[in-house]
Protein backbone atom coordinates (compact mmCIF):
# COMPACT_ATOMS: atom_id res chain seq x y z
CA UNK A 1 199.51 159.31 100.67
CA UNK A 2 202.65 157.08 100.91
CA UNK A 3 205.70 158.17 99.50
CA UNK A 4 205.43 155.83 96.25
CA UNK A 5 202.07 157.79 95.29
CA UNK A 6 203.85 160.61 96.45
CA UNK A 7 206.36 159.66 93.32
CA UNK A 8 203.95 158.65 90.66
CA UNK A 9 202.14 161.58 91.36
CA UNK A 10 205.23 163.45 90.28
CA UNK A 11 205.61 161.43 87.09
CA UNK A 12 204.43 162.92 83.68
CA UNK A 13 202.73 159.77 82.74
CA UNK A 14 200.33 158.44 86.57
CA UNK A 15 199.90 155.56 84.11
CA UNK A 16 200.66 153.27 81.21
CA UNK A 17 198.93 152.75 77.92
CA UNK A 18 197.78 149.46 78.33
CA UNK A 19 199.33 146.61 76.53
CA UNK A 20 195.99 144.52 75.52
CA UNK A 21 196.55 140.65 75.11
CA UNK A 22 199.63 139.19 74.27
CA UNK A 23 202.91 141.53 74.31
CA UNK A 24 204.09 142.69 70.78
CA UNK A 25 207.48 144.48 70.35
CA UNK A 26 205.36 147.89 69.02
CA UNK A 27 203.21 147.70 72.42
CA UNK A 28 206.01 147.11 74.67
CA UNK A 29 207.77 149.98 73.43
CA UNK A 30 205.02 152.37 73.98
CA UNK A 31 204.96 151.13 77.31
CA UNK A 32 208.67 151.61 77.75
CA UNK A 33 208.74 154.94 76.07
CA UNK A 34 206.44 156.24 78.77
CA UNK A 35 208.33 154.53 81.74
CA UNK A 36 211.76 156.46 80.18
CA UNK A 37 210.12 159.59 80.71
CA UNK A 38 208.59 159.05 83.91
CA UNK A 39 212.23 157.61 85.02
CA UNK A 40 214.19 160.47 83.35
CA UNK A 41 211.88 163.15 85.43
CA UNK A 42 213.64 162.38 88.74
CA UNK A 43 216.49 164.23 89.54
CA UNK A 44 219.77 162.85 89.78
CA UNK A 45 223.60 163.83 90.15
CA UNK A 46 224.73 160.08 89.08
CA UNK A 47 226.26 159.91 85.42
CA UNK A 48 225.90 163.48 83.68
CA UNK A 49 223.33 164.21 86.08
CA UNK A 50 220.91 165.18 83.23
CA UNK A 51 219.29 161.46 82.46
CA UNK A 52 217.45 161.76 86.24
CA UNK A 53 217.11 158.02 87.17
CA UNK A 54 217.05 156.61 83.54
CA UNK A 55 218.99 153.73 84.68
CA UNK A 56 215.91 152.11 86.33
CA UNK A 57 214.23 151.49 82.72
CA UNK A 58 217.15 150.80 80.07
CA UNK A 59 220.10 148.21 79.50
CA UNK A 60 223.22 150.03 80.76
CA UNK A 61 224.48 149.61 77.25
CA UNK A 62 221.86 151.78 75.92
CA UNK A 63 222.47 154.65 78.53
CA UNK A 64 226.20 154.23 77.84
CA UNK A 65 225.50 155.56 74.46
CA UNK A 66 223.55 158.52 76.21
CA UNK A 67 226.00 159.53 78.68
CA UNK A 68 230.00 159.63 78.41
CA UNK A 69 229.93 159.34 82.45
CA UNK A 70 228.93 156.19 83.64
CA UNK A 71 226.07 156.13 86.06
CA UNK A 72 226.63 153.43 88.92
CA UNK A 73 223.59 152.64 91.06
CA UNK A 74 223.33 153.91 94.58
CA UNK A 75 223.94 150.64 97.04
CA UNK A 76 222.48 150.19 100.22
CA UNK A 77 224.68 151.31 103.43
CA UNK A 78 223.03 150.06 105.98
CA UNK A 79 220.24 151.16 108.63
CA UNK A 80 223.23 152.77 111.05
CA UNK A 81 226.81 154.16 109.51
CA UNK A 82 230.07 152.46 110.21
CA UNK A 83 232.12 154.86 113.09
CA UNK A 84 235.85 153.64 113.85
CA UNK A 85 236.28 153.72 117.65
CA UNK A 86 239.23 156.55 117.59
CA UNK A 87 236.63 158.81 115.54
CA UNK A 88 236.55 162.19 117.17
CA UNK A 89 233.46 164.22 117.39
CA UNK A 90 233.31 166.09 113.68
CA UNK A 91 234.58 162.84 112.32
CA UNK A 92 231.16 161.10 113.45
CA UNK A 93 229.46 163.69 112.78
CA UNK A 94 231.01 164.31 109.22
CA UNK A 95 230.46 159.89 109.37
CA UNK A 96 226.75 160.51 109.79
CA UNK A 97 226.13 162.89 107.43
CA UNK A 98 227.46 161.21 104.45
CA UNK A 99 225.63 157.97 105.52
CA UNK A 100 221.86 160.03 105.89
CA UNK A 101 223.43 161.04 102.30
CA UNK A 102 223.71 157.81 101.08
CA UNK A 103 220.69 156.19 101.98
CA UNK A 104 218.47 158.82 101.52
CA UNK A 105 219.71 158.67 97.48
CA UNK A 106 219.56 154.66 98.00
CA UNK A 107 215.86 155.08 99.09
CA UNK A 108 214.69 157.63 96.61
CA UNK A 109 216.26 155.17 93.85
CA UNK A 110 214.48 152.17 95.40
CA UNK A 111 211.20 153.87 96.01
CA UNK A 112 211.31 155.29 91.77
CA UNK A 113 212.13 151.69 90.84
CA UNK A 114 208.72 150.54 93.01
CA UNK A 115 206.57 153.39 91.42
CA UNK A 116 207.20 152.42 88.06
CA UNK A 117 206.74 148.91 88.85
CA UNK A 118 203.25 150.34 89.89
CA UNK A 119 203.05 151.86 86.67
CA UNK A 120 203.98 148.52 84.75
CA UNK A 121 202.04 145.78 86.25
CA UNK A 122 198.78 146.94 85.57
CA UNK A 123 199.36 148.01 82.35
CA UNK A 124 200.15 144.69 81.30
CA UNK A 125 197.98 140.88 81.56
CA UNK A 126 199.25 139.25 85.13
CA UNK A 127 199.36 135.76 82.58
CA UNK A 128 202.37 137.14 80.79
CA UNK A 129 204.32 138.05 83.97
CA UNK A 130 203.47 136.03 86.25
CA UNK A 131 206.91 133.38 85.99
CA UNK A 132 208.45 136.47 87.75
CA UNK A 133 206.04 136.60 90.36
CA UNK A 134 206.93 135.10 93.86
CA UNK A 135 204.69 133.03 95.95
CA UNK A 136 204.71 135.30 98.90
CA UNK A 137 205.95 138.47 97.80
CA UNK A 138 204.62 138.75 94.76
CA UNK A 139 206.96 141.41 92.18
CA UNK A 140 208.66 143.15 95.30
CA UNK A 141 212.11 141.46 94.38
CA UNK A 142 211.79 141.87 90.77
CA UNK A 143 213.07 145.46 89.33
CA UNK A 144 211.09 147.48 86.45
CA UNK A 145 213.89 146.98 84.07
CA UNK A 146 213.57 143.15 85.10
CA UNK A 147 210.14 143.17 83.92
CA UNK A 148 210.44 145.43 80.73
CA UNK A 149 213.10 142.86 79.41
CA UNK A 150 211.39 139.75 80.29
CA UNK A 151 208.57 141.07 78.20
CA UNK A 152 210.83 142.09 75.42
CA UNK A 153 212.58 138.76 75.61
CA UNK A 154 209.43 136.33 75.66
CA UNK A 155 206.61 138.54 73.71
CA UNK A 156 208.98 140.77 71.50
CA UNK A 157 211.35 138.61 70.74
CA UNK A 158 213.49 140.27 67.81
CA UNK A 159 214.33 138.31 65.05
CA UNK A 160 217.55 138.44 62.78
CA UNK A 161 216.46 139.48 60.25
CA UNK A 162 214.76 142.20 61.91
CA UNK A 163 217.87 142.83 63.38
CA UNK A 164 219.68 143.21 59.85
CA UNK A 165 217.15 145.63 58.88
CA UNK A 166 217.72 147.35 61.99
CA UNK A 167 220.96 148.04 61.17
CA UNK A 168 220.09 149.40 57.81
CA UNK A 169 217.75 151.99 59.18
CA UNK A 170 221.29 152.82 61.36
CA UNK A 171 223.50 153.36 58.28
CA UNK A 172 220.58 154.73 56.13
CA UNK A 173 221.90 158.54 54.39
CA UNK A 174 221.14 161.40 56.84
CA UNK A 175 219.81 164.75 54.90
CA UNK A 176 221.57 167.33 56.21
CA UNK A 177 219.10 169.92 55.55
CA UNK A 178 216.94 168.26 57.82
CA UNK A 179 217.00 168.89 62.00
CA UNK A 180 219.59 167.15 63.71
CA UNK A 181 217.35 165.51 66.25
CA UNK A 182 216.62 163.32 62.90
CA UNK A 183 220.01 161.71 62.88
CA UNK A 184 219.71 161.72 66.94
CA UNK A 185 216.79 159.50 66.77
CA UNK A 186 217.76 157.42 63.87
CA UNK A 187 220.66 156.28 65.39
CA UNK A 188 218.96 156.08 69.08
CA UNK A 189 216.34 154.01 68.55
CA UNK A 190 218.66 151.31 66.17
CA UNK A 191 220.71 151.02 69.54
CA UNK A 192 217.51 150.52 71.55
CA UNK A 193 216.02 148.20 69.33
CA UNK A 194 219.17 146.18 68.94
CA UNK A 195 219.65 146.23 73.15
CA UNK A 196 216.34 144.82 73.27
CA UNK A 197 217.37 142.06 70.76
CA UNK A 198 220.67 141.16 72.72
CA UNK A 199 222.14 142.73 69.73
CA UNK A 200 223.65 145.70 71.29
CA UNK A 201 226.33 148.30 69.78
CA UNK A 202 229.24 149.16 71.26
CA UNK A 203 229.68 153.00 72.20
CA UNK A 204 232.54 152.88 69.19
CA UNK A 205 230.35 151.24 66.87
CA UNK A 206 227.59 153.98 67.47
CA UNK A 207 229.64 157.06 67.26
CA UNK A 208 231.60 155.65 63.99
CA UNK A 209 228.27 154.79 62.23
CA UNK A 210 227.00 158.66 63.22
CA UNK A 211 229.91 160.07 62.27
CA UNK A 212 230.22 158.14 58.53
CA UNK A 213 226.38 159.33 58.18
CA UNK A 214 227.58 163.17 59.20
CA UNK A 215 230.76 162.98 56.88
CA UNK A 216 228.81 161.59 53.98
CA UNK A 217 226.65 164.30 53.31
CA UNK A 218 229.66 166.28 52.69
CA UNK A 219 228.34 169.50 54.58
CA UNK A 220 230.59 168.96 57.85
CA UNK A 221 233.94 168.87 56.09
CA UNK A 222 235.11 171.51 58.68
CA UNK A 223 233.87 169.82 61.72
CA UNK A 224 234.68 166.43 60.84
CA UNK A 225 238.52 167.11 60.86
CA UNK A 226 238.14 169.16 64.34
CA UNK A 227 236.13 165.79 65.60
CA UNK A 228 238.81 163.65 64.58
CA UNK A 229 241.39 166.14 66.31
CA UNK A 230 239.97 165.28 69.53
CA UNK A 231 241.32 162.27 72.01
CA UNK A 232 239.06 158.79 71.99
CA UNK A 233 238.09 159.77 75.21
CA UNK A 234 236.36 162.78 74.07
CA UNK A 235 234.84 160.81 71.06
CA UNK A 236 231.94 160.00 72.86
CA UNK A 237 228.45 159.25 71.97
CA UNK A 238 226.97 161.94 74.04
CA UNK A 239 230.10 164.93 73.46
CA UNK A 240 229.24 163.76 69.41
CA UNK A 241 225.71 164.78 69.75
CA UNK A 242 226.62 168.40 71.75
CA UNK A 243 229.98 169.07 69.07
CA UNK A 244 227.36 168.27 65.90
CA UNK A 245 224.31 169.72 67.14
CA UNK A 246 226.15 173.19 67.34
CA UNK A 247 228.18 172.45 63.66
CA UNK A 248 224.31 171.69 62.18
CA UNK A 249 223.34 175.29 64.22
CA UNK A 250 226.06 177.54 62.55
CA UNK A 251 226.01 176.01 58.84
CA UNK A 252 221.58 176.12 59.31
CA UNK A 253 222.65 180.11 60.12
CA UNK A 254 224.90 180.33 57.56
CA UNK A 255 222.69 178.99 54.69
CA UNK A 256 220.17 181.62 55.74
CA UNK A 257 222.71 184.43 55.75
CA UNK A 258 223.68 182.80 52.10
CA UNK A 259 220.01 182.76 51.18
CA UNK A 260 219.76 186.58 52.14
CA UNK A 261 222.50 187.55 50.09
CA UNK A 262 220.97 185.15 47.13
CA UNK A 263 217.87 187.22 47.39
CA UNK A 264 219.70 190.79 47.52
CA UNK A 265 222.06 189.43 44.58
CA UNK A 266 218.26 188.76 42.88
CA UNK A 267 217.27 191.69 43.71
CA UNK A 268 220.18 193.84 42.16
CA UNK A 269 219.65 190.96 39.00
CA UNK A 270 216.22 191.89 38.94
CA UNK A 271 217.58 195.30 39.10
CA UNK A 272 220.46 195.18 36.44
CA UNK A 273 217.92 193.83 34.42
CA UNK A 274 215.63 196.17 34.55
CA UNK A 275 218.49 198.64 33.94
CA UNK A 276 219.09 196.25 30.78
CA UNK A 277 215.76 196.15 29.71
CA UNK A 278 215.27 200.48 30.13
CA UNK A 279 219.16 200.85 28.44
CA UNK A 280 217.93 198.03 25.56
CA UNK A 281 214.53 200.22 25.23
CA UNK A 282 216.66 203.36 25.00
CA UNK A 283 219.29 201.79 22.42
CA UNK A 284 215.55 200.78 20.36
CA UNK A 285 214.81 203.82 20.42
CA UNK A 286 217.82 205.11 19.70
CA UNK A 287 218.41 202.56 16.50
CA UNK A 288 215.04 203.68 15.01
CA UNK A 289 216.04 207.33 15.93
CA UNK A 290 218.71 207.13 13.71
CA UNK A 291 217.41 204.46 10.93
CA UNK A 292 214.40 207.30 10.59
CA UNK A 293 217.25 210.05 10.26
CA UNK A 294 219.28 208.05 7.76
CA UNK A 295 216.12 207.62 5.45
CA UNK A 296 215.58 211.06 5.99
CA UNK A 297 218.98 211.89 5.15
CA UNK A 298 219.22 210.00 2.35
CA UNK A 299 215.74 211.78 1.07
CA UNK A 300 217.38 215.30 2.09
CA UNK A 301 220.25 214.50 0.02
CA UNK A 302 217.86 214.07 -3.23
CA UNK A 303 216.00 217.20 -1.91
CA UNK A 304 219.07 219.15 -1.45
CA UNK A 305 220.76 217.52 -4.68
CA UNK A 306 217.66 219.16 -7.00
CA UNK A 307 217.79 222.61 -4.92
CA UNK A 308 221.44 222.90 -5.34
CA UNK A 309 221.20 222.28 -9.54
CA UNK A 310 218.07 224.40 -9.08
CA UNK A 311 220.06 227.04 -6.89
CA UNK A 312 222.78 226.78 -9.83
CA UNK A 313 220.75 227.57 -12.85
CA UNK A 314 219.19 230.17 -11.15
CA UNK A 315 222.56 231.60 -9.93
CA UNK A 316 223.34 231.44 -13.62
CA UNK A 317 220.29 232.72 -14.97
CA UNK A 318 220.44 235.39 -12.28
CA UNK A 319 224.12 236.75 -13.46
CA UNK A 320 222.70 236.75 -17.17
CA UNK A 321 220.15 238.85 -16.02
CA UNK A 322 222.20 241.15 -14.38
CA UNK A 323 224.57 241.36 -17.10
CA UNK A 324 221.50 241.74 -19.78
CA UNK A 325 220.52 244.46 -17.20
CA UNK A 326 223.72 246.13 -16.77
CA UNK A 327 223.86 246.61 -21.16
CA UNK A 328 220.25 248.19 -20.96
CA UNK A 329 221.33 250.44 -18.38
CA UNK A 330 224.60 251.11 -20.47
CA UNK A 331 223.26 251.72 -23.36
CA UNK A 332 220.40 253.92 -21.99
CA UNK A 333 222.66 256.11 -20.44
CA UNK A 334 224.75 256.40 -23.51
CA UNK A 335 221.69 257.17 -26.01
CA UNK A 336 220.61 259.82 -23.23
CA UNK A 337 223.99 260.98 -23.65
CA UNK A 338 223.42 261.34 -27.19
CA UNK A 339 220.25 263.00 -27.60
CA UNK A 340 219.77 264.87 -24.42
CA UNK A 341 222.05 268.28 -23.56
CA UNK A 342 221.67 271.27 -21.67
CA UNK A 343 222.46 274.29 -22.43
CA UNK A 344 222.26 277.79 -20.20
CA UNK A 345 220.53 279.37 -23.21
CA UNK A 346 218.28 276.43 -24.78
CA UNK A 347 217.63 274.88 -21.85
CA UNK A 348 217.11 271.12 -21.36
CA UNK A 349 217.01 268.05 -24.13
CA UNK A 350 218.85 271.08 -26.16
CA UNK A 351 220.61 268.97 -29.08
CA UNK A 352 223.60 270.93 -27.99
CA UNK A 353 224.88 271.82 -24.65
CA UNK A 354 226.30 275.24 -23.14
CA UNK A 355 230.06 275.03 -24.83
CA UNK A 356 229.09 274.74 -28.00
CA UNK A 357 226.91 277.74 -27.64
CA UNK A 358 230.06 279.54 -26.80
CA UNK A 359 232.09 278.87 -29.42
CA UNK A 360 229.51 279.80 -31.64
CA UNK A 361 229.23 283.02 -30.11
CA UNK A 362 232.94 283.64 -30.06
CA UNK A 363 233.00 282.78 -33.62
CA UNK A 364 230.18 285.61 -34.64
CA UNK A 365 232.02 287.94 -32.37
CA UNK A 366 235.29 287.46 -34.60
CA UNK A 367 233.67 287.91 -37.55
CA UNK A 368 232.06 291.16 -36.37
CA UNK A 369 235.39 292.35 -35.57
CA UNK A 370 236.94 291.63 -38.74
């Protein structure tokens, strides 16, 4: 297996859907999609050292807006390194190293660019790339990205007015309730597509757009001022992505953590109300309670009105009674007193009692004597 199977074998795509008949813009981008990632899988240390060999497949322009460090293509050194006669021994060996270094990287870059070529040129009609084909060598001098954008330029040619529209779906309101990755792609693919119409943005004109989308929605207030606190170095497309992505991370935790409390606060509403609702029962109850004890008052006082004139005669009627009783008894005791005596001689109901019986005695004794 040579070492450019070797490569493609490594790639996440071992080919390319195929772009049937004539080239449109929508099938060359499916094509070019799938080169991206296979180019992107390839470890690199150039630029940010996380785009692999991304370089191979887009307009430096585009992978400007990707990357705030620059990624410069590897360059050929040569079959044997340059060694200045006075070099001593670690010098040419220190010499030697760094030029395997080199050209290894310069090889591995070379040999990517050749396997997606591999990928490419089958996927698409020989008739529409064959101008860059060479007599005798066929596509060996001609790079992948030089064949993506001669496609792009003859077959998906981008209009102005396509372009305009483009730049609409750029500036078009970003929901911020929405993922991030949203406003990522939006903005990513209006730079692509207006590369690939020799339209491109500049890395100022792509971070200001994102930003005026971010600071419209009027959910980054915070953020925005600590963005515009930082140098115009830092205010790059690929630090703007990192600085927002975290902003849309904490406010996405901190509308949960508000919708939490919104649910306890419902529950203690749901609570207070049903407090409401058992207190506004209770009051009900309460208000009939004493509605139902005012009518019965108010009939008590009637009742209690006609017992307490009853009550009152009958006080009356009683005294009269005991006063008519208190005469009988009076006068009963008073006509026993008149016809009822004792006497120690007659005896009881004698019509005279024992005194008088002695004086009469006394009396017939004085007349004996005289």
């Amino acid at each position: 297996m040579s070492s450019t199977e070797k490569i493609v074998d490594s790639f996440p795509h071992k080919s390319l859907t195929a772009i049937v008949g004539i080239p449109t813009l929508e099938s060359i981008s499916v094509a070019h999609l799938e080169l991206n990632t296979c180019a992107a899988s390839v470890h690199s240390h150039r630029g940010n050292g996380k785009l692999g060999l991304l370089a191979l497949t887009v307009q430096p322009d585009v992978l400007d807006t990707l990357s705030s460090v620059k990624f410069e293509p590897p360059t050929n050194p040569g079959p044997h390194p340059t060694i200045p006669n006075t070099s001593t021994a670690p010098q040419i060996t220190n010499i030697r190293r760094l030029h395997k270094e080199q050209f290894d990287e310069y090889l591995q870059y070379d040999q990517v660019d050749k396997a997606l070529k591999s990928l490419l040129i089958p996927a698409v009609d020989e008739a529409y790339i064959r101008c860059l084909r060479h007599k005798h060598v066929g596509h060996a001098q001609v790079t992948t990205l030089q064949l993506i954008t001669h496609t792009h330029d003859t077959y998906g040619r981008i209009t102005p007015n396509a372009l305009k529209e483009n730049d609409q779906r750029l500036h078009h309101a970003y929901d911020p309730t929405t993922p991030f990755e949203i406003l990522v792609d939006q903005v990513e693919d209006a730079v692509e597509f207006a590369s690939a119409g020799k339209s491109p943005y500049t890395p100022k004109q792509i971070v200001t757009a994102a930003y005026n989308l971010i600071h419209e929605t009027g959910a980054y207030e915070s953020c925005c001022k600590d963005w515009r606190s930082l140098t115009a170095l830092e205010q790059n497309w690929d630090h703007f992505k990192r600085f927002f992505s975290k902003a849309h991370r904490d406010i996405r935790e901190s509308q949960v953590l508000s919708e939490n409390q919104v649910t306890a606060r419902g529950h203690q509403a749901n609570s207070a109300n049903a407090e409401c609702d058992q207190a506004m029962d209770y009051e009900s109850s309460a208000l009939e309670a004493i509605a139902n004890l005012a009518v019965a008052s108010s009939e008590d006082k009637q009742t209690i009105s006609v017992l307490t004139a009853t009550n009152s005669r009958l006080v009356q009627e009683l005294v009269s009674l005991r006063a008519e009783l208190a005469s009988c008894k009076a006068n009963r005791v008073r006509g026993d007193r008149r016809n009822r005596f004792y006497c120690w001689s007659c005896g009881i109901n004698s019509p005279h009692d024992s005194s008088r019986r002695n004086k009469r005695r006394t009396a017939i004794k004085l007349r004996r004597l005289t």
